[in-house]
Protein backbone atom coordinates (compact mmCIF):
# COMPACT_ATOMS: atom_id res chain seq x y z
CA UNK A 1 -7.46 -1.58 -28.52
CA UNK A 2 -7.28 -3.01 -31.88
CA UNK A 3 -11.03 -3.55 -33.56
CA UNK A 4 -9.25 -6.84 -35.64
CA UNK A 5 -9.80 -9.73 -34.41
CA UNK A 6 -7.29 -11.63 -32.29
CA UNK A 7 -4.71 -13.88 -33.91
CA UNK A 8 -5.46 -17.43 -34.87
CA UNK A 9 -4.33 -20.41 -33.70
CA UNK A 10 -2.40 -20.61 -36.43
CA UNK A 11 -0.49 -16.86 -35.84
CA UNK A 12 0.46 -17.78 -32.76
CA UNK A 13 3.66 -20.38 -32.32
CA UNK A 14 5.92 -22.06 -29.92
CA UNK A 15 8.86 -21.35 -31.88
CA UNK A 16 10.47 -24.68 -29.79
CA UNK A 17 9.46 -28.08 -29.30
CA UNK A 18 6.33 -28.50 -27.40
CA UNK A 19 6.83 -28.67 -23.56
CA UNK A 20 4.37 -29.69 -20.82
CA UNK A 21 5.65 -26.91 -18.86
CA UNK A 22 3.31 -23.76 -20.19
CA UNK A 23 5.50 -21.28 -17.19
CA UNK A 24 8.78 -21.63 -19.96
CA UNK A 25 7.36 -22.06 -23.14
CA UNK A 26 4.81 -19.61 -23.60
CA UNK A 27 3.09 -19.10 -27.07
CA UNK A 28 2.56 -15.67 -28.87
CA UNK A 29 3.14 -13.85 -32.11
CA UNK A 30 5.29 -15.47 -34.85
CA UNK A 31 6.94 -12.18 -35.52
CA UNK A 32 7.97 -11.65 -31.58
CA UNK A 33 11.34 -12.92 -30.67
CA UNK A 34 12.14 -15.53 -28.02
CA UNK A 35 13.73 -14.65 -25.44
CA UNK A 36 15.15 -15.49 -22.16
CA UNK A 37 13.53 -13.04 -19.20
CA UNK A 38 17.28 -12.55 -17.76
CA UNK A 39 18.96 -11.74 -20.48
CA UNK A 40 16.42 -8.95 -21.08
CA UNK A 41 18.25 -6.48 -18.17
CA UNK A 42 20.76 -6.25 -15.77
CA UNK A 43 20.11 -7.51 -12.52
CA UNK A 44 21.50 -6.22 -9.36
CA UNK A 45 21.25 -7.95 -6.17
CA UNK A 46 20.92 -5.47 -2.89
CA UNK A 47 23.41 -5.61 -0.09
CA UNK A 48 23.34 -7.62 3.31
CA UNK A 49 23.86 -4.58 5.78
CA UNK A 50 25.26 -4.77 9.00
CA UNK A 51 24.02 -3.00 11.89
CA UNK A 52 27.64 -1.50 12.11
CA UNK A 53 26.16 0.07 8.83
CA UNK A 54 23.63 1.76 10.13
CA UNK A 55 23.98 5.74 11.35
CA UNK A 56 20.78 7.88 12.62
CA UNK A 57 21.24 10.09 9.08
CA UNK A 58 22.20 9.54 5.43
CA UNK A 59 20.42 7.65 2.91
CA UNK A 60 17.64 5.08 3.88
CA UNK A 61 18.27 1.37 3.43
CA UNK A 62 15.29 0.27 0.95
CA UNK A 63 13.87 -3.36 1.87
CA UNK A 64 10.31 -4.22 1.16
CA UNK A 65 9.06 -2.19 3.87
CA UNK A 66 9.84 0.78 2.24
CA UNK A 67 9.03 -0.55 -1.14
CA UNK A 68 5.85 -1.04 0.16
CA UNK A 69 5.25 1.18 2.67
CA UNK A 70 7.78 4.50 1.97
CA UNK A 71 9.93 5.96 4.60
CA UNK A 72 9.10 5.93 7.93
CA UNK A 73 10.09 5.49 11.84
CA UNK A 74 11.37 1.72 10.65
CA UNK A 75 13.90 2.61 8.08
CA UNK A 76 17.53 2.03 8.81
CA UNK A 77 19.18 5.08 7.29
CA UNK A 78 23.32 4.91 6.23
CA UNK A 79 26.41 7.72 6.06
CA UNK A 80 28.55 5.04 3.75
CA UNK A 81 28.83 4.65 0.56
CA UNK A 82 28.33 1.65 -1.57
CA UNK A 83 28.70 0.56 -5.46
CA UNK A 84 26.32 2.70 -7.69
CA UNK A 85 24.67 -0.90 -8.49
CA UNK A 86 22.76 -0.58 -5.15
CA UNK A 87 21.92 3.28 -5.67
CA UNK A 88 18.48 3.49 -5.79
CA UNK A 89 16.94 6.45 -7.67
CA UNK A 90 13.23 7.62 -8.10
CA UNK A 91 11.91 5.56 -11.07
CA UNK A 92 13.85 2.54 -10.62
CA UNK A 93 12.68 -0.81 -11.08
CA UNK A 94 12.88 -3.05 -8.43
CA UNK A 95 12.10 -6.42 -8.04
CA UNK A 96 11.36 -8.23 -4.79
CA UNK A 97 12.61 -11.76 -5.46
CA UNK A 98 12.75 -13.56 -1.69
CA UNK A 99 9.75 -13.24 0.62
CA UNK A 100 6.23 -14.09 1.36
CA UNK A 101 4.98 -15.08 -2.49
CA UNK A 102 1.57 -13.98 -2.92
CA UNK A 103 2.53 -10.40 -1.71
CA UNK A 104 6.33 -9.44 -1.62
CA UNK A 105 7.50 -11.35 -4.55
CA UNK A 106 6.56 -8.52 -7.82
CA UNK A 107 8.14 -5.69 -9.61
CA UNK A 108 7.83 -2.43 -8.19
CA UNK A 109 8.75 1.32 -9.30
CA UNK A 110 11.01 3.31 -6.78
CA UNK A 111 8.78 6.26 -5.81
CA UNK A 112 10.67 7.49 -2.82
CA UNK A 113 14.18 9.56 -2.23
CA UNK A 114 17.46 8.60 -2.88
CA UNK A 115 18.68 5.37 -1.14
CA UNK A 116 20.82 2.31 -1.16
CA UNK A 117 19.13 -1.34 -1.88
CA UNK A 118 19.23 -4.02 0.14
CA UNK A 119 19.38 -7.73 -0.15
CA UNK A 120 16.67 -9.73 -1.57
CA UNK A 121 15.72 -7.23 -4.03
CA UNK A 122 16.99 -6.72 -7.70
CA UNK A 123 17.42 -3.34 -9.16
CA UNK A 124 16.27 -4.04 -12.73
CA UNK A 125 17.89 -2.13 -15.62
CA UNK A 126 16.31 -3.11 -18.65
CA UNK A 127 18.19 -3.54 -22.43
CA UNK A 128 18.20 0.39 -24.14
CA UNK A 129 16.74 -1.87 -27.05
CA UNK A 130 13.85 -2.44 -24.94
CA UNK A 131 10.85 0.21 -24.17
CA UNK A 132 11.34 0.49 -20.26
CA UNK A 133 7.65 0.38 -19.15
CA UNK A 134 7.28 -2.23 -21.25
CA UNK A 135 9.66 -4.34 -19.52
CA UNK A 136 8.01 -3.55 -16.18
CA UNK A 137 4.71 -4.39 -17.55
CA UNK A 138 5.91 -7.51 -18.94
CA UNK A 139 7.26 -8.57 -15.34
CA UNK A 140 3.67 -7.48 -14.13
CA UNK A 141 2.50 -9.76 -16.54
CA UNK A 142 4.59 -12.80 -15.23
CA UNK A 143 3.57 -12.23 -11.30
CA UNK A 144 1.32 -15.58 -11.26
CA UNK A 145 4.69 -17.52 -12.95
CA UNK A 146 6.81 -15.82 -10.12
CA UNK A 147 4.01 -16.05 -7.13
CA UNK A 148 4.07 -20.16 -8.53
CA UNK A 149 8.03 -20.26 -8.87
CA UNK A 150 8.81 -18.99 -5.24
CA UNK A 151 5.30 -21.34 -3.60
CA UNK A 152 7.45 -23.91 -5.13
CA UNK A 153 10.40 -23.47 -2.70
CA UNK A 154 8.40 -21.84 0.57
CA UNK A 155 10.07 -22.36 3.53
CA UNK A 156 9.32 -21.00 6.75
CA UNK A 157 6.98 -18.45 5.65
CA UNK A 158 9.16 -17.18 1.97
CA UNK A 159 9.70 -18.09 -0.98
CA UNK A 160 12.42 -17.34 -3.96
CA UNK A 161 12.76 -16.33 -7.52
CA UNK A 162 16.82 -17.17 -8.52
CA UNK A 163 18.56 -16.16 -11.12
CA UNK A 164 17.79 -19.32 -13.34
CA UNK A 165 14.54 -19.16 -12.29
CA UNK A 166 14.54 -15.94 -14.77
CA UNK A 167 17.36 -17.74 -16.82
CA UNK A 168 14.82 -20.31 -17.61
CA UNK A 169 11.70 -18.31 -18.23
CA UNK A 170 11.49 -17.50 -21.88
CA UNK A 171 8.89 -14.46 -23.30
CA UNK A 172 7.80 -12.98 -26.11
CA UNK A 173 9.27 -9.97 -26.84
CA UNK A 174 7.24 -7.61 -30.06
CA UNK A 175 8.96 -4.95 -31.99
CA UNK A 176 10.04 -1.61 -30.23
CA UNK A 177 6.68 -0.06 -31.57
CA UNK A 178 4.28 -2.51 -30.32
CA UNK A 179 6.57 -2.44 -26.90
CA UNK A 180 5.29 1.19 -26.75
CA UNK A 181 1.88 0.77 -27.89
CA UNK A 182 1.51 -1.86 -25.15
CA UNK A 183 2.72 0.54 -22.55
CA UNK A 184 0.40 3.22 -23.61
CA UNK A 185 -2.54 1.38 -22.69
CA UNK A 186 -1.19 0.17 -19.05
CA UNK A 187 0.28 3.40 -18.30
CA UNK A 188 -2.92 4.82 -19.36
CA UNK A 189 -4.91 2.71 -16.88
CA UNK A 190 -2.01 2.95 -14.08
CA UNK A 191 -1.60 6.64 -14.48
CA UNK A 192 -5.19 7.35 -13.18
CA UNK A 193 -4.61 4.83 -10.28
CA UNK A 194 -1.89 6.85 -9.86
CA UNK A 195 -3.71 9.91 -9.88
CA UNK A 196 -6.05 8.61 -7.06
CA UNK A 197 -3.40 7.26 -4.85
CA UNK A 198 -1.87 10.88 -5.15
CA UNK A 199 -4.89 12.72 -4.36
CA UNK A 200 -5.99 10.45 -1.27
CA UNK A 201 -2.81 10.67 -0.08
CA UNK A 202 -3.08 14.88 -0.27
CA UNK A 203 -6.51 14.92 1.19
CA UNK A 204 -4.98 12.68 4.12
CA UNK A 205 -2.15 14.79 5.05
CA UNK A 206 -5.39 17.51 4.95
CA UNK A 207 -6.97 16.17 7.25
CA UNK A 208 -3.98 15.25 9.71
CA UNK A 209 -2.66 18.83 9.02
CA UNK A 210 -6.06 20.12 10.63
CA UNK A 211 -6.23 17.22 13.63
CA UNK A 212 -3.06 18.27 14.49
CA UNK A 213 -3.48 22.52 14.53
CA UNK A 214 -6.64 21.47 16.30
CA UNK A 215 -6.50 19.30 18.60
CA UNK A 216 -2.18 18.56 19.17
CA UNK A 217 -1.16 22.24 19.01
CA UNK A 218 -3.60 24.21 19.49
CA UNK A 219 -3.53 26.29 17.05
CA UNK A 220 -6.68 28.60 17.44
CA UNK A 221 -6.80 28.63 20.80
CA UNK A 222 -3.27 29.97 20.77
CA UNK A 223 -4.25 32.79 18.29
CA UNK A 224 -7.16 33.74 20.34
CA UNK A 225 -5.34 33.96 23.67
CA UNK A 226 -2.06 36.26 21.54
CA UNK A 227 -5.13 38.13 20.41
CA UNK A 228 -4.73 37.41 17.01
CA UNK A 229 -7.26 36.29 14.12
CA UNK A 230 -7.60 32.40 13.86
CA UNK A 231 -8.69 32.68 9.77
CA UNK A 232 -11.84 30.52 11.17
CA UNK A 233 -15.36 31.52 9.67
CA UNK A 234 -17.28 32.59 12.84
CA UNK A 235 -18.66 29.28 13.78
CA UNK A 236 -15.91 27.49 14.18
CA UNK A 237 -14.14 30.27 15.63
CA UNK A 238 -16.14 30.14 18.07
CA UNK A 239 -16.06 26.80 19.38
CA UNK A 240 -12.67 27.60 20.93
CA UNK A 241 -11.62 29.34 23.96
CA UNK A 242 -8.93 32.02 24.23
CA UNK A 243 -6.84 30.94 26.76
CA UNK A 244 -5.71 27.54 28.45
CA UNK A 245 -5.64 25.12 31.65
CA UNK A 246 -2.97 22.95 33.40
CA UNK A 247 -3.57 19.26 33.36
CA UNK A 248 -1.96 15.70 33.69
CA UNK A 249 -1.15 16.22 30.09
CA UNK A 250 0.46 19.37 30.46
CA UNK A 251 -1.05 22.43 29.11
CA UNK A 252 -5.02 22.32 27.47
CA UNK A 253 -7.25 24.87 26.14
CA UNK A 254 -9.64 25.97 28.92
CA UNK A 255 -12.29 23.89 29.36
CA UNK A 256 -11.73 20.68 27.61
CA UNK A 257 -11.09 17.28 29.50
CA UNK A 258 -8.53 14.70 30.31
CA UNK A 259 -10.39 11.30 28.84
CA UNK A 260 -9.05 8.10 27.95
CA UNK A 261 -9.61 7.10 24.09
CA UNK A 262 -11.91 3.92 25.40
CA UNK A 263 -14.51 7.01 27.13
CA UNK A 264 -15.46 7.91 22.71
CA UNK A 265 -14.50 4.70 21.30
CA UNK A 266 -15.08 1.10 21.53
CA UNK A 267 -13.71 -1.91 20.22
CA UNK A 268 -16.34 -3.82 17.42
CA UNK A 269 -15.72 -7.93 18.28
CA UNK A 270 -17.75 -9.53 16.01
CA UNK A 271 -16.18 -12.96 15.88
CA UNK A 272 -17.22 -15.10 12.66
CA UNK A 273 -16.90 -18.98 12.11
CA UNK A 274 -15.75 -19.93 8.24
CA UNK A 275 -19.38 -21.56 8.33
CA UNK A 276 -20.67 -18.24 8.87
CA UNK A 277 -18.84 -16.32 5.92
CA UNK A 278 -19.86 -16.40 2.20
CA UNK A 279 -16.79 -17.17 -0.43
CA UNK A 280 -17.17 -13.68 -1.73
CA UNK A 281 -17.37 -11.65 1.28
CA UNK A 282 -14.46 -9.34 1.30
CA UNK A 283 -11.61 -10.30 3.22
CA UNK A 284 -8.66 -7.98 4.56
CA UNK A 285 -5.07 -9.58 6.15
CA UNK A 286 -2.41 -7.59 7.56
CA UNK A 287 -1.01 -7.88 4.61
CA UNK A 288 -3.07 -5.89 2.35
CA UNK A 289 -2.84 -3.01 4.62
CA UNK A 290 -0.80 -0.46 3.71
CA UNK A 291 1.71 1.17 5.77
CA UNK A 292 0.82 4.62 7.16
CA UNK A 293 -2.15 5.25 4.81
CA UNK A 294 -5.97 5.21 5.85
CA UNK A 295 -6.53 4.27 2.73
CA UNK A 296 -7.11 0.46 1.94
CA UNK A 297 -7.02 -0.50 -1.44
CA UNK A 298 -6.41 -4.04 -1.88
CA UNK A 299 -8.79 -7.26 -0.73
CA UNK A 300 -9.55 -10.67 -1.53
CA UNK A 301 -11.94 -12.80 -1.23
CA UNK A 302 -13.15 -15.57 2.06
CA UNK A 303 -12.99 -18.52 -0.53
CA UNK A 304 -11.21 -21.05 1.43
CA UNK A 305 -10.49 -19.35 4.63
CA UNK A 306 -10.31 -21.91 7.44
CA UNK A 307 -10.01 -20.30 10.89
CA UNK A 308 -12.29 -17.53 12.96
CA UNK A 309 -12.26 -14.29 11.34
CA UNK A 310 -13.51 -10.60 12.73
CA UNK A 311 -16.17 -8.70 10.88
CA UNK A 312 -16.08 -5.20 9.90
CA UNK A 313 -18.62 -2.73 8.25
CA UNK A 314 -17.79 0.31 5.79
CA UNK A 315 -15.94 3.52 7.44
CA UNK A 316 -14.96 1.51 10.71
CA UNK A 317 -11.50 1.63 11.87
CA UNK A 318 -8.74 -0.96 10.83
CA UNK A 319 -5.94 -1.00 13.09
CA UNK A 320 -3.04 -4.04 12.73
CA UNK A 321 -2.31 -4.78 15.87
CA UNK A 322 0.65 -7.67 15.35
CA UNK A 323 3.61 -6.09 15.19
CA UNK A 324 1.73 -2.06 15.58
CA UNK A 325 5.19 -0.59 14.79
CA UNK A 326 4.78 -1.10 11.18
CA UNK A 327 1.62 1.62 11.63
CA UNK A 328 -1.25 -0.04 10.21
CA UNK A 329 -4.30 1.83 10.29
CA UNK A 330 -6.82 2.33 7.74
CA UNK A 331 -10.43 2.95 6.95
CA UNK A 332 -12.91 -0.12 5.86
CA UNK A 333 -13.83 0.59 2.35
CA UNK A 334 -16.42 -2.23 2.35
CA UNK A 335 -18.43 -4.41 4.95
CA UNK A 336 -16.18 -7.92 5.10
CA UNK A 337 -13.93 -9.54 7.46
CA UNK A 338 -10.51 -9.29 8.38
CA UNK A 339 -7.92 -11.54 10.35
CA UNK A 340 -7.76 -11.57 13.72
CA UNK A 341 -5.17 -9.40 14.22
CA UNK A 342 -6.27 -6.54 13.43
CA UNK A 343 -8.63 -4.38 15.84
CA UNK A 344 -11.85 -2.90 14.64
CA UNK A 345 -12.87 -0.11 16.16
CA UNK A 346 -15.20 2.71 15.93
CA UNK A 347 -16.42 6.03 17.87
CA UNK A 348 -19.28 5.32 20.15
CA UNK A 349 -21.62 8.18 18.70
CA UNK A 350 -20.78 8.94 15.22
CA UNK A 351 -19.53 12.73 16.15
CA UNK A 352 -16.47 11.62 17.28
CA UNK A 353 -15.68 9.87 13.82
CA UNK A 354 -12.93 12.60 12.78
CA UNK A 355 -11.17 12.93 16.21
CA UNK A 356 -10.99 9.08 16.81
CA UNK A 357 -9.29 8.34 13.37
CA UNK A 358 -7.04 11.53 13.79
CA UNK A 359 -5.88 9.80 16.81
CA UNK A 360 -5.35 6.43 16.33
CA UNK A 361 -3.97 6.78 12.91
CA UNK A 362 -1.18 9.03 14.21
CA UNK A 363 2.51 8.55 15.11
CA UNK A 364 2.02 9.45 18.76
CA UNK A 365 -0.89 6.37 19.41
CA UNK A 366 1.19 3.57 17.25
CA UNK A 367 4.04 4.40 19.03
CA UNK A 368 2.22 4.32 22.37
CA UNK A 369 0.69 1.19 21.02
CA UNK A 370 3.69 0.04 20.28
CA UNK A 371 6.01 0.53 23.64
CA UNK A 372 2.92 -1.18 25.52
CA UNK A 373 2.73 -4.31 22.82
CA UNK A 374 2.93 -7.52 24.66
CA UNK A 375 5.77 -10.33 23.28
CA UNK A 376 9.27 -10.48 22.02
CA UNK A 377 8.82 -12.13 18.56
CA UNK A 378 5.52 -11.25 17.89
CA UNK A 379 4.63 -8.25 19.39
CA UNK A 380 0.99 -7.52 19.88
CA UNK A 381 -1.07 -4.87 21.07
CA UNK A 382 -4.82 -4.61 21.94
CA UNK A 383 -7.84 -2.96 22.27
CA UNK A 384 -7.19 -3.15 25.98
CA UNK A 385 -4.16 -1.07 25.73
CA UNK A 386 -5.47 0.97 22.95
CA UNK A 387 -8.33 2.43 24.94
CA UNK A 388 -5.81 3.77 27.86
CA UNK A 389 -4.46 6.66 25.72
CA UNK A 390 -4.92 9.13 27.08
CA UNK A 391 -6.34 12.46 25.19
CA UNK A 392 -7.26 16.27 25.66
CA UNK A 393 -11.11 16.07 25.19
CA UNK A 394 -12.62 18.70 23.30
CA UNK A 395 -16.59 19.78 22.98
CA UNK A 396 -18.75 17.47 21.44
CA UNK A 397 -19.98 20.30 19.22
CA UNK A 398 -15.76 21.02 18.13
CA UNK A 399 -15.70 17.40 17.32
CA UNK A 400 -18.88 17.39 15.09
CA UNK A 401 -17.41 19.95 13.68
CA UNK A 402 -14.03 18.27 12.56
CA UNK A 403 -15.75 15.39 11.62
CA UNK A 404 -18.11 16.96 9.31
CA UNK A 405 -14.75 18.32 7.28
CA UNK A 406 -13.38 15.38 7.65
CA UNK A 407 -16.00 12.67 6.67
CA UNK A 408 -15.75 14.35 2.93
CA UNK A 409 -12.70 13.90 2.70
CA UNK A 410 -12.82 10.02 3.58
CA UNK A 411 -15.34 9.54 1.62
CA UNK A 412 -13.35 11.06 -1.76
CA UNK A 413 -10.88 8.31 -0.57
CA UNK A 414 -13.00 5.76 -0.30
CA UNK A 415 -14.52 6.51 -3.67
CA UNK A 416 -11.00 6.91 -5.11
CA UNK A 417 -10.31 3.34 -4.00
CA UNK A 418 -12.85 1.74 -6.05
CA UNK A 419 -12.22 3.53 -8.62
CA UNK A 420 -8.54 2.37 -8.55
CA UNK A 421 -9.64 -1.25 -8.14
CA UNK A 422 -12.08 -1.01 -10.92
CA UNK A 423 -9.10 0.62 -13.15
CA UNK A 424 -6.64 -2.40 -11.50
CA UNK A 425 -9.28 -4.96 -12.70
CA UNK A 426 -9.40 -3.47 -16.19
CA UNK A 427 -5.43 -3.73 -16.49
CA UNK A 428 -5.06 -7.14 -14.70
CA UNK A 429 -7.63 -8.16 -17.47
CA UNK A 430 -6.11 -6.84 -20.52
CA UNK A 431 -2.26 -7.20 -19.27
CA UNK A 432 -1.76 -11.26 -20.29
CA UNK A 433 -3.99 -10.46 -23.66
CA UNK A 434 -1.35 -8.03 -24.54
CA UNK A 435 1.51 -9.42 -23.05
CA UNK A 436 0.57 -12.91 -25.31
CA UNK A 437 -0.25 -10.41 -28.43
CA UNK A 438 -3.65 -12.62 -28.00
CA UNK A 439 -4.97 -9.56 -28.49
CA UNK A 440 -2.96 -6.57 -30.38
CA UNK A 441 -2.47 -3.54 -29.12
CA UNK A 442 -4.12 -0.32 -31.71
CA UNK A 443 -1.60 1.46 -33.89
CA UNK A 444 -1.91 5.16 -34.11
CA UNK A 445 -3.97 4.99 -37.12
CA UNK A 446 -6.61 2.50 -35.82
CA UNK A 447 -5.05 -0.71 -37.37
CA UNK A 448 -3.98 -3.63 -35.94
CA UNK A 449 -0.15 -4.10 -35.12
């Protein structure tokens, strides 16, 4: 950042008639150009599929979900092709312009494979005049104009951003080198949120890799009874036996136990009355949880929340359970409260930590959760039905054991989220600043721009 100080009152000018309506006449930089926001890039609307579209391989169909979320056991995939306008490729911008305002409606950057778009959704190809990331940052910038736009025009649950919505919206656009000066510094800041969200989600698939040799496949105790090495050290190694046992489950390593998931966990119902919560306690919706990650990343605040709520403490269990299909599980990353639809759970003797979380955060429980949910438009499961899963019990000292490994690993993730909200905070702050040129973004030689 620049060491000058910020432009006067004086620098910065409407460059148009004064207009009560701040959202379309914004002020900034007499040397920026005016602009209008749609004239800025090209604009693509996604397609309205048909089911008659839809084949069980191709290329997936990208909605929000998978904006969002990524792939997963949800997304439609396609064998047809359709105008390169809809192709999605990794790196694309996309912007969600129908849906619910304060957390569909944004710009996003395509992160996944190769797909086609779907409706409600621009892909966003900015001008070659313009610096790319600085368009995306600008539309970053403009989320509170868009989140305001589409709360304008709600119905039934969504709202919309149309095309002269964005014909409307004017912005100030700086010369090419400021454009990349200005993405430095936010891809500076997002490229170490980046960073985390890459190494949580590598320490994750860790951690599932080594639930799932342990305690799904068997993996040492299969080694043992060929005769062959497990790679364990010799403690662990010997916590498993060499050979295995018929059950209701089908084949389990000798000695373990057919249990139900309610026998080492238990729901934690701690129902709360909006006269009970502070403003600022932490509070978590279905919404902010992401899809098929354990780790949580984005809060607000109880400030004006009106109805019951559930309370939660650090390192318990999050599971959605409204609609469980869209696999919603995560880890508490601070002591709060969180809607009513989603469980909180937690092993009854911390041990079990590891092997509880490896279960319920897997494929095979959400889509156990899922075939047992109760209701045709809104589906719902419970802790009820979660606690009837069965599972192949192992020694309490084998679960210590995984959960020992395992509770470092949650822990880096839970560290790497706040350190990706206090990067996020840092860039929210300094975004509009440099988006307004209220405050100018450092040249290489130290001077202002």
């Amino acid at each position: 950042m620049s060491s000058s100080k910020p432009p006067s009152a004086d620098d910065l000018s409407l460059r148009a008639e004064d207009h009560d309506n701040w959202l379309y006449h914004p002020r900034f930089p007499q040397h920026w150009r005016r602009q209008s926001l749609y004239s800025m890039a090209d604009w693509a609307n996604g397609l309205a599929f048909r089911n008659i579209q839809f084949s069980d391989s191709g290329r997936p169909i990208i909605k929000i979900a998978e904006i969002k979320g990524g792939i997963s056991g949800q997304t439609r995939f396609t064998n047809q092709t359709f105008d390169d306008s809809v192709r999605v490729c990794a790196g694309d911008l996309l912007f969600a312009w129908s849906g619910q305002p304060e957390t569909s409606i944004d710009v996003y950057q395509w992160r996944g494979p190769e797909g086609w778009l779907n409706q409600h959704i621009f892909r966003v190809t900015p001008d070659p005049a313009l610096d790319e990331m600085f368009f995306f940052y600008l539309l970053k910038s403009l989320k509170p104009n868009f989140v305001g736009i589409a709360r304008n025009k709600q119905t039934t649950g969504l709202g919309h951003v149309t095309k002269r919505d964005l014909e409307d919206m004017e912005v100030g656009v700086p010369p090419l080198n400021e454009q990349r000066r200005i993405a430095h510094i936010l891809g500076t800041l997002h490229d170490k949120i980046e960073l985390n969200r890459r190494m949580s989600q590598t320490l994750e698939a860790m951690a599932q890799a080594l639930f799932k040799s342990w305690f799904v496949d068997f993996d040492p105790v299969r080694a043992k009874a060929e005769g062959r090495p497990t790679g364990l050290p010799p403690h662990l190694d010997a916590l498993f036996p060499d050979s295995f046992q018929d059950s209701e489950l089908g084949e389990i390593p000798e000695g373990w136990r057919v249990r139900l998931l309610g026998d080492i966990a238990e729901e934690r119902k701690r129902s709360v009355k909006p006269s009970e919560i502070l403003p600022s306690t932490p509070y978590i919706s279905l919404a902010h949880m992401p899809q098929r990650s354990i780790a949580l990343s984005q809060w607000d605040t109880a400030d004006g929340i009106e109805s019951g709520k559930s309370a939660f403490r650090r390192g318990e269990i999050l599971f959605g359970k409204l609609r469980p299909y869209f696999h919603k599980v995560a880890v508490a990353p601070v002591d709060g409260v969180c809607s009513t639809d989603i469980v909180v759970a937690a092993p009854e003797c911390p041990e079990w930590f590891g092997f509880v979380l490896g279960h319920v955060s897997s494929t095979e429980f959400v889509d156990y959760t899922d075939a047992g949910s109760t209701g045709t438009r809104m589906p719902r499961t419970s802790w009820k039905h979660m606690a009837q899963y069965e599972i192949a019990l192992p020694p309490c000292d084998l679960a210590r054991a995984f959960t020992a490994h395992t509770h470092s690993l949650v822990e880096t993730i839970l560290c790497a989220t706040h350190d990706s909200r206090t990067q996020g905070h840092i860039r929210d702050t300094v975004l509009p600043e440099l988006m307004s040129g209220t405050v100018a973004a450092a040249s290489d030689t130290g001077r202002s721009a």
